[in-house]
Protein backbone atom coordinates (compact mmCIF):
# COMPACT_ATOMS: atom_id res chain seq x y z
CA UNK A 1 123.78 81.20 101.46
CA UNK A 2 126.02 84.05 102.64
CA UNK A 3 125.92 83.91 106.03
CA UNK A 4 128.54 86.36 107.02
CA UNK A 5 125.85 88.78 104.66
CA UNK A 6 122.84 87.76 107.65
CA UNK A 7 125.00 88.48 110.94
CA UNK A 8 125.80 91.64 109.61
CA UNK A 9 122.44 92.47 108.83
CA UNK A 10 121.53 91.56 112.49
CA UNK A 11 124.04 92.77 114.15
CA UNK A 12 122.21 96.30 115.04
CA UNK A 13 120.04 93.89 116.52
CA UNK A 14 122.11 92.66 118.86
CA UNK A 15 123.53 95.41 119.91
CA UNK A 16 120.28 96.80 120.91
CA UNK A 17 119.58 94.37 123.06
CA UNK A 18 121.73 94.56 125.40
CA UNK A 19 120.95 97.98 126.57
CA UNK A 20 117.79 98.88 128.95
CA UNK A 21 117.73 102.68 128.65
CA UNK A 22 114.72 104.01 127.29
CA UNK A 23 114.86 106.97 124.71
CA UNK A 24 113.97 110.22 126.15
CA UNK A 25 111.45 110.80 123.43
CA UNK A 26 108.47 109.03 124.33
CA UNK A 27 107.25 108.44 120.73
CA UNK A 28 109.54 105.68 120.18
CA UNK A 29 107.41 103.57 122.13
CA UNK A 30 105.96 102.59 119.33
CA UNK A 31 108.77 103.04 116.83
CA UNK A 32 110.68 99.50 115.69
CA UNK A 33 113.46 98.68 113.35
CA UNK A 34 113.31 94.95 111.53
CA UNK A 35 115.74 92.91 109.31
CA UNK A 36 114.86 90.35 107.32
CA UNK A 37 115.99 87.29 104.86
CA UNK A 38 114.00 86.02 102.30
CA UNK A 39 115.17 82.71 99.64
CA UNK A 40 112.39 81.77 96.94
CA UNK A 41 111.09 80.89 93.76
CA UNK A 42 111.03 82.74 90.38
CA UNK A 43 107.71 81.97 88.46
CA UNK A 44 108.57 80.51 84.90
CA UNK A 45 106.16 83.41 83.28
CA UNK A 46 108.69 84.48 80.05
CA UNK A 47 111.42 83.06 78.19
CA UNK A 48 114.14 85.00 79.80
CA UNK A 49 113.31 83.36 83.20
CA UNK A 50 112.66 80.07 81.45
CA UNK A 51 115.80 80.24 80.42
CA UNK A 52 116.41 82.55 77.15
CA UNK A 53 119.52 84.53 78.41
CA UNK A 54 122.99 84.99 78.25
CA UNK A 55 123.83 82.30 80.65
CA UNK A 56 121.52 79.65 79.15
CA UNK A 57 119.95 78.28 82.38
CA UNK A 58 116.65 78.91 84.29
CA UNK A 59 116.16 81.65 86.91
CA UNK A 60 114.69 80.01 89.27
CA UNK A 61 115.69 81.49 92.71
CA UNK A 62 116.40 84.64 94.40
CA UNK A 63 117.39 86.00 97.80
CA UNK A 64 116.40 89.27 99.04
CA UNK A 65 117.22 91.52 102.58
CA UNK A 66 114.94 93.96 103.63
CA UNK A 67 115.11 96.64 106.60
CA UNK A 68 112.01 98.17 108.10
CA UNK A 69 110.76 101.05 110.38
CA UNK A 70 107.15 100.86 111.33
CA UNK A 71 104.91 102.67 113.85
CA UNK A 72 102.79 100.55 116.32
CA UNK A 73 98.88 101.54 116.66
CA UNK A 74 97.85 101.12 120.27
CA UNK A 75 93.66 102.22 119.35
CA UNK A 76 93.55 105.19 119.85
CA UNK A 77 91.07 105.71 116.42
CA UNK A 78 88.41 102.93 115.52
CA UNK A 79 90.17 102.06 112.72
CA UNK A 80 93.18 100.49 114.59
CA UNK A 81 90.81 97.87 116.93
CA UNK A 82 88.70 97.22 113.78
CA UNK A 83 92.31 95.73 112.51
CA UNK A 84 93.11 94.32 115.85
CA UNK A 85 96.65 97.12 116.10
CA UNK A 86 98.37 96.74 112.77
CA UNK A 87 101.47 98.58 112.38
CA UNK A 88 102.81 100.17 109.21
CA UNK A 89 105.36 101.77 107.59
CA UNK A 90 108.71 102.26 105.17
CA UNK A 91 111.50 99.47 104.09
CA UNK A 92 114.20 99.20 102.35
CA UNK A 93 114.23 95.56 99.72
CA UNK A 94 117.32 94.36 97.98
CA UNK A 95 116.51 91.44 95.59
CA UNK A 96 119.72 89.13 94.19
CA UNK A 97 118.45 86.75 91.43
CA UNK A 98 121.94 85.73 90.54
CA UNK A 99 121.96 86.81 87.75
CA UNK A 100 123.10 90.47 88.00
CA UNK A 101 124.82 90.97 84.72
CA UNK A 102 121.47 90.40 82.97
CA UNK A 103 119.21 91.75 86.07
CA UNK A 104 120.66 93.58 87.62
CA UNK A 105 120.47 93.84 91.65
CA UNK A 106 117.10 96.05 92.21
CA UNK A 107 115.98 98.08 95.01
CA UNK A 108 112.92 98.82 96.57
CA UNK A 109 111.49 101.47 98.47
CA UNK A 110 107.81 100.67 99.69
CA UNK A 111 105.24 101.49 102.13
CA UNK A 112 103.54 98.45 104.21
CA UNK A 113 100.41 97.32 106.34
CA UNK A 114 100.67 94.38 108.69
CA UNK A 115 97.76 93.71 110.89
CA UNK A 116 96.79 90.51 112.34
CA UNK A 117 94.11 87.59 111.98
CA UNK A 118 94.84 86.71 115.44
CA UNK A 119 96.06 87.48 118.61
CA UNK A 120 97.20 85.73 121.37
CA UNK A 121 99.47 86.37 124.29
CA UNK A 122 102.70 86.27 123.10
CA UNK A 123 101.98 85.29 119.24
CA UNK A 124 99.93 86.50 116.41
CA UNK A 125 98.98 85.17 112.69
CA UNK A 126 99.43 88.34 110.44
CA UNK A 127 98.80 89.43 106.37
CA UNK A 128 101.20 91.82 105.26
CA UNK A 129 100.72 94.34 101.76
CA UNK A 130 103.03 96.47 100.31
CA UNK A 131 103.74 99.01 97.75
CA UNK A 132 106.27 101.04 96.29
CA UNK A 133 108.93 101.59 93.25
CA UNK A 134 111.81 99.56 92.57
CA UNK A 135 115.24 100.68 91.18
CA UNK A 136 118.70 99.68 89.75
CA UNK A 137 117.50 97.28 87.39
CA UNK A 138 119.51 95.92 84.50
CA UNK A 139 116.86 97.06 81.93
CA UNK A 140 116.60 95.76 78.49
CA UNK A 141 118.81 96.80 75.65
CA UNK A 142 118.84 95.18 71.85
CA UNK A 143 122.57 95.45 71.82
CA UNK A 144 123.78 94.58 75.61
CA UNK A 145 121.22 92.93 77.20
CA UNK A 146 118.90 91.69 74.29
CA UNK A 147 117.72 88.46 76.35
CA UNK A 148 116.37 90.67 79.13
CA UNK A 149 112.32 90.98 78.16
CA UNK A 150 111.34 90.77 81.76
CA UNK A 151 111.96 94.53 82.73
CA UNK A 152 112.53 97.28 80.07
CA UNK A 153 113.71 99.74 82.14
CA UNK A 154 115.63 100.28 85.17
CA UNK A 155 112.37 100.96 87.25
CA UNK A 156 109.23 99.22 87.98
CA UNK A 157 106.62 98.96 90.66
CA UNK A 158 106.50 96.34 93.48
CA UNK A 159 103.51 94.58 94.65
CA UNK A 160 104.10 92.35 97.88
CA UNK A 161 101.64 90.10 99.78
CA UNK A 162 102.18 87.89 102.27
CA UNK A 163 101.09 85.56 105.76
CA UNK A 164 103.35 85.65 109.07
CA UNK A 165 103.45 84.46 112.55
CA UNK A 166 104.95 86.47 114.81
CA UNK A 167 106.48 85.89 118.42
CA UNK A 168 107.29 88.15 121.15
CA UNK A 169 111.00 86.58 122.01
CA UNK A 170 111.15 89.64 124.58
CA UNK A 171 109.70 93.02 125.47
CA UNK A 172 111.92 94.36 122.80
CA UNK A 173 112.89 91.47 120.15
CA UNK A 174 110.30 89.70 118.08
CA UNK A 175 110.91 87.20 115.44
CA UNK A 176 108.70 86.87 112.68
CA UNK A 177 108.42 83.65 109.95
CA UNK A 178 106.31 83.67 107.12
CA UNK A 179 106.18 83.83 103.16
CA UNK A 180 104.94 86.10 100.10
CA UNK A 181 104.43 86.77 96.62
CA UNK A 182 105.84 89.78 94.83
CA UNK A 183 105.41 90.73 91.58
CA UNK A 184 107.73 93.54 89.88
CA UNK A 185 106.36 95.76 86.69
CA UNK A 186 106.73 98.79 85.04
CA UNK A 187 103.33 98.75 83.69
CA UNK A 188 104.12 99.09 80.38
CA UNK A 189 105.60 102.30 80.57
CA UNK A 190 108.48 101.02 78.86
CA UNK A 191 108.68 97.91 76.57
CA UNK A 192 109.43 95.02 76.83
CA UNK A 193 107.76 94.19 80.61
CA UNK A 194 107.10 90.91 81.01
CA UNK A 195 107.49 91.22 84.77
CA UNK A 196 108.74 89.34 87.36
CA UNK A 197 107.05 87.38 89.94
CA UNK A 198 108.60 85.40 93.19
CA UNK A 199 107.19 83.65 96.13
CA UNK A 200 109.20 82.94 99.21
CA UNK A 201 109.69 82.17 102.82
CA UNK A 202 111.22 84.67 104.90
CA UNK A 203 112.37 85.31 108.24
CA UNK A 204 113.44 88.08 110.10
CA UNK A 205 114.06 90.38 113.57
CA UNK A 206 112.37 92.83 114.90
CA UNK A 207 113.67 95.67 117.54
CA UNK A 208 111.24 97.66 119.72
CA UNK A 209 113.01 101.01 120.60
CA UNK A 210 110.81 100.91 123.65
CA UNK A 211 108.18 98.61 126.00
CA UNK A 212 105.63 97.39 124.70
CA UNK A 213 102.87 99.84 124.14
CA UNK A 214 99.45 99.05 126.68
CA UNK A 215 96.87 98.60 123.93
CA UNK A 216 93.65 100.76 124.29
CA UNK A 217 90.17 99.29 123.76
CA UNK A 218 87.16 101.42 123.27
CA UNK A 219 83.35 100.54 122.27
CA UNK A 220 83.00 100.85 118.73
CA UNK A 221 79.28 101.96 117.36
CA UNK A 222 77.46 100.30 115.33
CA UNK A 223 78.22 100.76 111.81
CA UNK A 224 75.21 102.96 109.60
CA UNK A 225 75.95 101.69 106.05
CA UNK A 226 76.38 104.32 103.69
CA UNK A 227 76.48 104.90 100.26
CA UNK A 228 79.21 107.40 97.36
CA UNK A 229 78.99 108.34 93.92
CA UNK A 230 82.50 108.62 92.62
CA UNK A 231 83.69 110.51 89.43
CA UNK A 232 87.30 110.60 88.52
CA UNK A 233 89.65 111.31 85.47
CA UNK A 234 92.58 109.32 84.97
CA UNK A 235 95.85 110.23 82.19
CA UNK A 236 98.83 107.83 81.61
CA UNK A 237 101.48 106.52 78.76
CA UNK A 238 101.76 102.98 77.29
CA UNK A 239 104.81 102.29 75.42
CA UNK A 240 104.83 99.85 72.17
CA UNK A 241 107.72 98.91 70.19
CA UNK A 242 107.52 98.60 66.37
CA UNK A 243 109.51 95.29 65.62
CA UNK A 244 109.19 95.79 62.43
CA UNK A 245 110.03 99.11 61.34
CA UNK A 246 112.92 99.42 59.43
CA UNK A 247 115.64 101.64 61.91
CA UNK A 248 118.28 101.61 63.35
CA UNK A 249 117.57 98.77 66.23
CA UNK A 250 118.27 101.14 69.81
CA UNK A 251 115.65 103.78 67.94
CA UNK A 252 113.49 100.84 67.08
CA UNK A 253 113.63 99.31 70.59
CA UNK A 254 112.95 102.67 72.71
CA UNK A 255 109.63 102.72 70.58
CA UNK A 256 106.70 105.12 70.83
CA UNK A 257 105.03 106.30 74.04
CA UNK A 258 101.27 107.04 73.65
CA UNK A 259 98.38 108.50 75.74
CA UNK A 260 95.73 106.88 77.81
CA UNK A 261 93.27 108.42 79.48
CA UNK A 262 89.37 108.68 80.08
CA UNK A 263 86.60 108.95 82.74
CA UNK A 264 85.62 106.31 85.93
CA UNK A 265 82.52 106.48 87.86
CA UNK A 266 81.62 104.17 90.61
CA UNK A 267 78.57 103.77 92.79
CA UNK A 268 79.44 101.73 96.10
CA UNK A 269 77.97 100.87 99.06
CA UNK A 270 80.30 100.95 102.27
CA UNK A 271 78.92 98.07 104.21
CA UNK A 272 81.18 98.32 106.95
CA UNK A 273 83.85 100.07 108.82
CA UNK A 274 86.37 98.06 106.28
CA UNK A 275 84.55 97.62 103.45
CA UNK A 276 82.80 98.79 100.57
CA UNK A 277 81.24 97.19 97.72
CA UNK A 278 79.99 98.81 94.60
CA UNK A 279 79.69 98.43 90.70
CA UNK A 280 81.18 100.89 88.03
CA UNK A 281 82.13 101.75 84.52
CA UNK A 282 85.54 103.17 82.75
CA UNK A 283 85.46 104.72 79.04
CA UNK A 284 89.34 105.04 77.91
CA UNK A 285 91.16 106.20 75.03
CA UNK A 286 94.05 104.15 74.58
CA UNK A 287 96.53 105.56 72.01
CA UNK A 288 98.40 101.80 71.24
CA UNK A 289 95.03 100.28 69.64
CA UNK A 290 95.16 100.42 66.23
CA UNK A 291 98.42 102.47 66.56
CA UNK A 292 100.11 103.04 62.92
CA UNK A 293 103.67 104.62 61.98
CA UNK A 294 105.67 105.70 59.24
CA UNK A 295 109.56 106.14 59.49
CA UNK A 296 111.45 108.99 59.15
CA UNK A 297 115.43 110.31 58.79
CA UNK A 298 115.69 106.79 60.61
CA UNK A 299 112.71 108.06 63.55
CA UNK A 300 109.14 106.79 64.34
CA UNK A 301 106.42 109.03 63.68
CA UNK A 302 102.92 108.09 64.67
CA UNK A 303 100.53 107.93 61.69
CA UNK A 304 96.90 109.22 62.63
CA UNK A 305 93.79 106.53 62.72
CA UNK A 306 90.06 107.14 63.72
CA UNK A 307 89.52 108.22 67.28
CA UNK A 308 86.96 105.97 67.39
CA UNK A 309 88.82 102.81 66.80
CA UNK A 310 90.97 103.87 70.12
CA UNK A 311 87.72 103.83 72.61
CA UNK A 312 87.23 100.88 75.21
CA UNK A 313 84.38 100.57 77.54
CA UNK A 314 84.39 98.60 80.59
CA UNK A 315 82.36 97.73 83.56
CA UNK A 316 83.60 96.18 86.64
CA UNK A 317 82.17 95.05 90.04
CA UNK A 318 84.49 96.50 92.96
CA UNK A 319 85.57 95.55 96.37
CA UNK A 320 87.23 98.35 98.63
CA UNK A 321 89.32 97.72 102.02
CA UNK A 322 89.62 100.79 104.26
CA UNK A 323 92.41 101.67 105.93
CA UNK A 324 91.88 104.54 107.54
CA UNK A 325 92.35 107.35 104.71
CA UNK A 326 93.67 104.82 102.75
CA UNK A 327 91.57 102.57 100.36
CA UNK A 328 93.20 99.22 98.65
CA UNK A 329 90.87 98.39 95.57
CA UNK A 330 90.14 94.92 93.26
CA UNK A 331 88.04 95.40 90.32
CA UNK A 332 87.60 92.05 88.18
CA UNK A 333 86.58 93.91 84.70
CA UNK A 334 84.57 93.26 81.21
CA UNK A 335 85.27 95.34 78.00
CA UNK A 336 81.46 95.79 77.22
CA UNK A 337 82.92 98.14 73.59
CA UNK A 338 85.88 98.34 71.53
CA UNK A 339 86.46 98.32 67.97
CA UNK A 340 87.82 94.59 66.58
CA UNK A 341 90.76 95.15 66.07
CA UNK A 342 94.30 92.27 65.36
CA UNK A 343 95.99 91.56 68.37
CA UNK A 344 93.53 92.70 71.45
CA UNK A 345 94.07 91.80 74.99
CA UNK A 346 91.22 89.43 76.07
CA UNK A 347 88.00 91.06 77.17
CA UNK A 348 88.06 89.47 80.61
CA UNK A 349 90.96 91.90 82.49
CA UNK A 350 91.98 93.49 86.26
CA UNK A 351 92.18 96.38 87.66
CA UNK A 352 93.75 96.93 91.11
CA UNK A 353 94.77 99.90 92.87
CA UNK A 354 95.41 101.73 95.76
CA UNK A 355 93.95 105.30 96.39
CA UNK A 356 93.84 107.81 99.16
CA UNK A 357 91.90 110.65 100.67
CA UNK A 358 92.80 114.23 101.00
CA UNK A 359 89.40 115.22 102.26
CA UNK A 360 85.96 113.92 102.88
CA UNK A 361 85.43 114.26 99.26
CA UNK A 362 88.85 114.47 97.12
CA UNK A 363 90.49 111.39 96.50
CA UNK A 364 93.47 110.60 94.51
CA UNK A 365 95.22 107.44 93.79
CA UNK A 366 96.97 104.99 90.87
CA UNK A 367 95.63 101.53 89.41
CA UNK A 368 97.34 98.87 87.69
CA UNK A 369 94.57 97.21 84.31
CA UNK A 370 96.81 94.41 83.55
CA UNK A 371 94.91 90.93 81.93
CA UNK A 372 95.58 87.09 82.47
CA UNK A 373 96.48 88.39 86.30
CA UNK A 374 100.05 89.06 85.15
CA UNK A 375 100.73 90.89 82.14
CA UNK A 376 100.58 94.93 82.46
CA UNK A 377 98.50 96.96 80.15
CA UNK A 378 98.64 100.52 81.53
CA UNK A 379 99.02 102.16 85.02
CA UNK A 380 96.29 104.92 85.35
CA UNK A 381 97.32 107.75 87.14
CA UNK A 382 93.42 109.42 88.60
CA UNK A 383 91.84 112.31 90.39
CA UNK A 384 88.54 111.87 91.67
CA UNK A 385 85.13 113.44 93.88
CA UNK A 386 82.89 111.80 95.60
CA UNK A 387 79.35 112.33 97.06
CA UNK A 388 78.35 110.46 100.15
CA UNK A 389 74.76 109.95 101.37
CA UNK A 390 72.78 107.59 103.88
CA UNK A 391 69.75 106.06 103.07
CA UNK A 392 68.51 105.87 106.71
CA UNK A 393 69.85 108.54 109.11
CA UNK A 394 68.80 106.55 111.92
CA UNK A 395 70.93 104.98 114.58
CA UNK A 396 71.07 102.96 117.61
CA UNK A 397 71.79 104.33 120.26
């Protein structure tokens, strides 16, 4: 470890610490900066990692700083009781797998939601989720970095998850210990994309710019379940690389991007404040199945094949957590139709996503349909309307 690296990294910390003046603007009473350290494990999931690379040995660790700003909810909407006063926000992640010639040294920039399981006085159990788009990696390239299969371009997505405890060391400092799992992809927006996936504990400080917000508790009505129709359309790109064409190998290796893109429609029933549950159905075109070429002054050039033999059909029960305007969905799905075609992914497949809403009824958002819970297939990018309507419009009073 690099210590001299950590008491920089908390030195702001420290410094903040030692004054008592409180900011003349009164919304940083919930505003709070954090650092953190993480050290982990890199899962074994493709022969680069396993140890196919220029340097001959396993990855099998990383390190990685991160630096946070987050907003406090003190209740003053339903939503933040329902999840006991989660606070959310932006950071800042900088992975090291030592390996940088090959990797690269990536960097993150991701929204998060931590809300607690439990509260007591001075202490609380927490989940944490984040999302966002990662940067500066060393991509894939047949010439200078031929090993490199896990990420094929210098950008992916992030996916974090994780458990923490939390203490309150003072009004101002807490310290929080935990662990998560991250998983990096591009979602096959550029091939190859094996991916990357790490679990970790971590550690880190947290600054309150201000006391401690008093936390507001109001009675919450009963819930009236209700139930949406959702339509939505959904467009995207999935790169595929021709290993066998006969070109020059950097024109062989960027490959050929092609469409994706179809119709969702979902019927759920919203159970409770947080939760919805429902059961839908996805028709796609995906451009890759089936996808033929024919070469050209050295060039790819995609050779047409039936429509028909590019269709899939899926259905898919669904679970929805509500966040306020914010809606994190897991979809467990079944191809129910699709031509047989050489080299399919297996019927069985996952779709999980993260949406949000502009209005009562307009609703946009991005999912991940990836298969064997690791390996990307396409990211669909969708638009969507919905139709709400109660069965009972009764209510207790």
């Amino acid at each position: 470890m690099r210590s001299y690296f950590i008491i920089l990294y908390l030195l702001p910390f420290i410094v903040f610490s030692q004054t008592n003046k409180k900011p003349k603007n009164q919304i940083f009473n919930t505003i709070a900066i954090q650092a953190g350290y993480q050290n982990g494990y890199v899962f074994a999931t493709n022969d680069f990692i396993k140890g196919v690379n220029g340097e001959n040995n396993r990855i099998n660790a990383f390190q990685a700083f991160t630096l946070k700003f987050s907003k406090q909810t003190i209740g003053k909407n339903i939503w933040e009781q329902l999840f006991k006063y989660p606070n959310y926000g932006i950071g800042i992640y900088i992975a090291d797998f030592y390996n940088p010639e090959e990797i690269g040294t990536p960097i993150a920039l991701y929204g998060f939601f931590n809300a607690p399981f439990k509260r007591w006085n001075k202490l609380t159990f927490n989940y944490e989720l984040g999302f966002g788009a990662t940067f500066n990696w060393k991509s894939f390239n047949p010439i200078t970095n031929q090993y490199n299969i896990a990420i094929g371009a210098g950008q992916s997505f992030l996916i974090d998850v994780g458990l923490n405890l939390q203490y309150n060391l003072t009004r101002k400092i807490d310290i929080k210990a935990g662990f998560s799992l991250t998983h990096f992809s591009n979602g096959a927006l550029k091939k190859p994309n094996k991916g990357i996936n790490t679990i970790g504990p971590k550690v880190s400080l947290k600054y309150n710019f201000d006391d401690r917000p008093i936390l507001k508790k109001q009675e919450i009505p009963e819930y009236v379940k209700e139930y949406e129709w959702l339509i939505s359309a959904f467009g995207g790109v999935k790169n595929v690389i021709f290993k066998d064409a006969n070109i020059d190998v950097i024109e062989k290796y960027e490959g050929l991007n092609f469409p994706v893109f179809g119709l969702s429609t979902l019927i759920n029933r919203q159970v409770s404040y947080k939760s919805k549950i429902g059961i839908g159905m996805s028709i796609s075109y995906n451009g890759t199945l089936d996808a033929q070429v024919a070469v050209e002054n050295n060039e790819l050039e995609p050779v047409e094949s039936p429509f028909i033999n590019k269709i899939q059909i899926s259905i898919y029960p669904s679970y929805e957590l509500i966040i306020n305007k914010v809606s994190i969905i897991l979809q467990p799905a079944f191809y129910i139709y699709r031509k047989k075609l050489k080299k399919q992914t297996p019927v069985f497949h996952q779709r999980i996503g993260i949406k949000y809403h502009f209005s009562n009824n307009l609703f946009a958002g991005i999912t991940l349909r990836d298969y064997n819970f690791h390996v990307s297939d396409f990211i669909e990018w969708n638009i969507g309307y919905r139709i709400k309507w109660r069965k009972s419009q009764s209510k207790k009073q």
